[in-house]
Protein backbone atom coordinates (compact mmCIF):
# COMPACT_ATOMS: atom_id res chain seq x y z
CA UNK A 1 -62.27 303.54 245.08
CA UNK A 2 -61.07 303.39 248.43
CA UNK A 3 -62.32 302.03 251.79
CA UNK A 4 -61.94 303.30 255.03
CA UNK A 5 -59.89 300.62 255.97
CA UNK A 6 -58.48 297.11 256.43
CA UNK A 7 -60.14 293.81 256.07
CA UNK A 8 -59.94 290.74 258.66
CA UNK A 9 -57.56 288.09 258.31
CA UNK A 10 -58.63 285.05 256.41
CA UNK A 11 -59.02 281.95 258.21
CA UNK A 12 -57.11 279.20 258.66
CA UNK A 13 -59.53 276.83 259.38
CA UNK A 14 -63.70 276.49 257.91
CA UNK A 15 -66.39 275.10 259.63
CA UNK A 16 -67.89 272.03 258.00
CA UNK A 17 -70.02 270.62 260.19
CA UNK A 18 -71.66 270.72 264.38
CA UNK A 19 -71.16 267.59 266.49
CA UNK A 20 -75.04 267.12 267.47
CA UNK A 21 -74.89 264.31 270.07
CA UNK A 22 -73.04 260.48 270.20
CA UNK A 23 -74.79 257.98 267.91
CA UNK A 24 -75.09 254.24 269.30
CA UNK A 25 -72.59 252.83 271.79
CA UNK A 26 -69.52 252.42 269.73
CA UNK A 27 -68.19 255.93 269.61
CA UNK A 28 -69.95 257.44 266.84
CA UNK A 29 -70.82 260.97 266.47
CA UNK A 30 -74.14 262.86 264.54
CA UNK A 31 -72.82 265.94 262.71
CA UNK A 32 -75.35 268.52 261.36
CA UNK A 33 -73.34 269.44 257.93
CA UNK A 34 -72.87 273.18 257.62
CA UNK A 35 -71.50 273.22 254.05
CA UNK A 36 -73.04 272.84 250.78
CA UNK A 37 -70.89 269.69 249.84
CA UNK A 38 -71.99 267.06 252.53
CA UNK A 39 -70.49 264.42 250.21
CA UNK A 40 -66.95 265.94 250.76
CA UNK A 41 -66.77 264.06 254.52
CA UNK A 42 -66.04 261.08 252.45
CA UNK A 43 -63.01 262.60 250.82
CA UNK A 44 -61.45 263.84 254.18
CA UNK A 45 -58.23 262.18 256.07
CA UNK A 46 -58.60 264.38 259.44
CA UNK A 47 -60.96 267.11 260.86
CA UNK A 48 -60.19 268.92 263.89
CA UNK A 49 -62.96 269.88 266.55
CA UNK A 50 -63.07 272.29 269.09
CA UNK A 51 -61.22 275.99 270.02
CA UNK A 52 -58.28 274.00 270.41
CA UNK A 53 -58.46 272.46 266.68
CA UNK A 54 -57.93 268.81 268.24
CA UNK A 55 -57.05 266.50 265.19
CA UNK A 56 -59.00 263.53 264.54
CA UNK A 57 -58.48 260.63 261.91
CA UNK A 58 -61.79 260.20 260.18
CA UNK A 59 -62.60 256.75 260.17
CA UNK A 60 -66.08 256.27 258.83
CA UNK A 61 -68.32 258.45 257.42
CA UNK A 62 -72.47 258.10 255.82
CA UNK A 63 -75.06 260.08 255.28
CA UNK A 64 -78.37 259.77 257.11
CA UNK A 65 -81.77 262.06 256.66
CA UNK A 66 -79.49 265.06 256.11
CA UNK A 67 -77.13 264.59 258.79
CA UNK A 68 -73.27 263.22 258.69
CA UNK A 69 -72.63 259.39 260.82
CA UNK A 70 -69.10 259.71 261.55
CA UNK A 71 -66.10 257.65 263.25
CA UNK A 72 -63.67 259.56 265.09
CA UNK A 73 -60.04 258.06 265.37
CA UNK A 74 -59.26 257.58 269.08
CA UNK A 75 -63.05 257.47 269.78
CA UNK A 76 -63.86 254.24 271.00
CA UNK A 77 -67.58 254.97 273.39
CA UNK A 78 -70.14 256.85 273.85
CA UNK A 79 -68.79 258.66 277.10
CA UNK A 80 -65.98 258.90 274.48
CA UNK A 81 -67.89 261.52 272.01
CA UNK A 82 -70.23 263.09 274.67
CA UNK A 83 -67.85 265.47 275.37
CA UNK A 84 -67.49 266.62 271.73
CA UNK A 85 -71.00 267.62 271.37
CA UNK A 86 -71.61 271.05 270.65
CA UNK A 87 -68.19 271.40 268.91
CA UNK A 88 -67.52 272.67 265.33
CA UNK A 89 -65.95 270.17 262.87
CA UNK A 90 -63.20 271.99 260.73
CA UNK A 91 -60.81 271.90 258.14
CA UNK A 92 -57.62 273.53 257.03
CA UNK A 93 -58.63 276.13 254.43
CA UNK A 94 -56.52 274.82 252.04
CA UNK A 95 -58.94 271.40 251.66
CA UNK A 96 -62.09 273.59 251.05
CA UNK A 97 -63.72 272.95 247.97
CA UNK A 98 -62.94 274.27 244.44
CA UNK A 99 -65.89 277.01 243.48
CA UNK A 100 -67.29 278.36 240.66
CA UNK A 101 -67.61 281.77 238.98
CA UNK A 102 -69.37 283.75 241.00
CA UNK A 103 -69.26 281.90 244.23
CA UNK A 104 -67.75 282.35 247.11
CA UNK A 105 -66.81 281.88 250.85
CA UNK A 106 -68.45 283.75 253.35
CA UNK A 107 -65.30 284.89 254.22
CA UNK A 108 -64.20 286.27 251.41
CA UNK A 109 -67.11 288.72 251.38
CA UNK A 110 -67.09 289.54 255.28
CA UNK A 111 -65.03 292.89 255.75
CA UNK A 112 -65.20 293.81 251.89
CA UNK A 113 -66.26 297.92 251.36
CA UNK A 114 -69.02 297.99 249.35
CA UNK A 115 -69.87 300.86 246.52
CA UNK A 116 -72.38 301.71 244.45
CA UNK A 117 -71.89 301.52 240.67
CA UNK A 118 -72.25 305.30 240.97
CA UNK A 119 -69.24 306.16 243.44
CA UNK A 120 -71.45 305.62 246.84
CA UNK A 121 -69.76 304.38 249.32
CA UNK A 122 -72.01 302.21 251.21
CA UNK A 123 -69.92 300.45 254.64
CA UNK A 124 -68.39 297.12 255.02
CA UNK A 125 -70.00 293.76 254.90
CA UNK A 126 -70.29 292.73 258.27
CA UNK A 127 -72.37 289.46 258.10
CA UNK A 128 -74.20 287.70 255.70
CA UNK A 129 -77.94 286.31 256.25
CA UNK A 130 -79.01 283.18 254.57
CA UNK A 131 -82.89 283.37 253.61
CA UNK A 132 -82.76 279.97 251.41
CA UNK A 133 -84.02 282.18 248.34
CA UNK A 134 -80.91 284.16 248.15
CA UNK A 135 -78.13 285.75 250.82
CA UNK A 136 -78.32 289.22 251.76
CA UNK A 137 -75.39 291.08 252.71
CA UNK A 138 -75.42 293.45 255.95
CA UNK A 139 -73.43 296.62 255.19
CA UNK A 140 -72.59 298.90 257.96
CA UNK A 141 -70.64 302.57 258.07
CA UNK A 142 -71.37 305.04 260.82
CA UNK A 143 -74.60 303.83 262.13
CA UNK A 144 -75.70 302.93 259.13
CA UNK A 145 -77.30 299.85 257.74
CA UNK A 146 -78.03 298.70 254.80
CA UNK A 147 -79.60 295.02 253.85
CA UNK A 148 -78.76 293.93 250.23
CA UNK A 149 -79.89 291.38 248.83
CA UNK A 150 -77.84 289.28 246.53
CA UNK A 151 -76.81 288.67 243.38
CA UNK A 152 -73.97 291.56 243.76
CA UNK A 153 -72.83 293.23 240.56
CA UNK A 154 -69.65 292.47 241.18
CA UNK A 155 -67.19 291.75 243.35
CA UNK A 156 -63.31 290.85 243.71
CA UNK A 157 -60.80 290.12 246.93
CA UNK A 158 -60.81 294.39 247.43
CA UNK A 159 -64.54 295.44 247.17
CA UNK A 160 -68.20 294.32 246.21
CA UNK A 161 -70.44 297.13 243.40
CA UNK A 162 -74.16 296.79 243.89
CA UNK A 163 -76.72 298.30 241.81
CA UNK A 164 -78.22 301.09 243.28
């Protein structure tokens, strides 16, 4: 089976988290965690924030009603981390966490051709919407669109099969 052509780049960086606002007066920051391991902030050395990927030593870290309390190396105020807010809170690629069979990065699916088990060749994953009951997969070729919900049939680092 072949596509109709090439995939984007992998990432070098993932997003882990969203600086919300300061928290208190010594230069903490609230983080709304955007990955399924929230735990994992306590096993991190450095994130990096921002476009630019700005490194910062993680100093603290605790979880509070679903949210990440975090230190910042070289953050010392509130004025401090004001200026962060809004910002993602990455990390190198290589740190992301070990997954199972049949899991997966949203990455890895984004860009992936997509066929029926039949031969059909459906489009290319183009985004991926998270209902909480499952993910469904937006597939798009030539002004087409097609919603599937997931679990795939299959799928590997070339293409995804769907039932049809």
């Amino acid at each position: 089976m072949k596509g109709k052509g090439g995939r984007p780049p992998a990432p070098r960086y993932l997003v882990i988290g969203r600086v919300l606002a300061p928290w208190g007066v010594r230069g903490e920051v609230k983080i709304k965690i955007l990955t399924d391991w929230p735990d994992r902030f306590a096993l991190l050395e450095r994130v990096y924030l921002g476009e630019d990927l700005r490194p910062y030593v993680l100093e603290r870290f605790r979880l509070q009603k679903g949210n990440a309390i975090v230190k910042l190396g070289g953050c010392e105020s509130r004025e401090a981390v004001e200026r962060l807010r809004g910002q993602f809170v990455q990390i190198p690629v290589e740190e992301a966490m070990p997954l199972g069979e049949d899991e997966y990065y949203e990455y890895q699916i984004i860009g992936l051709d997509v066929w029926t088990k039949e031969g059909e060749y459906l489009g290319r994953v183009r985004e991926v919407i998270y209902t909480g009951a499952n993910d469904v997969y937006v597939v798009r070729d030539e002004g087409r669109e097609v919603l599937i919900p997931a679990p795939i049939y299959t799928w590997s680092p070339e293409l995804c099969l769907v039932d049809s």
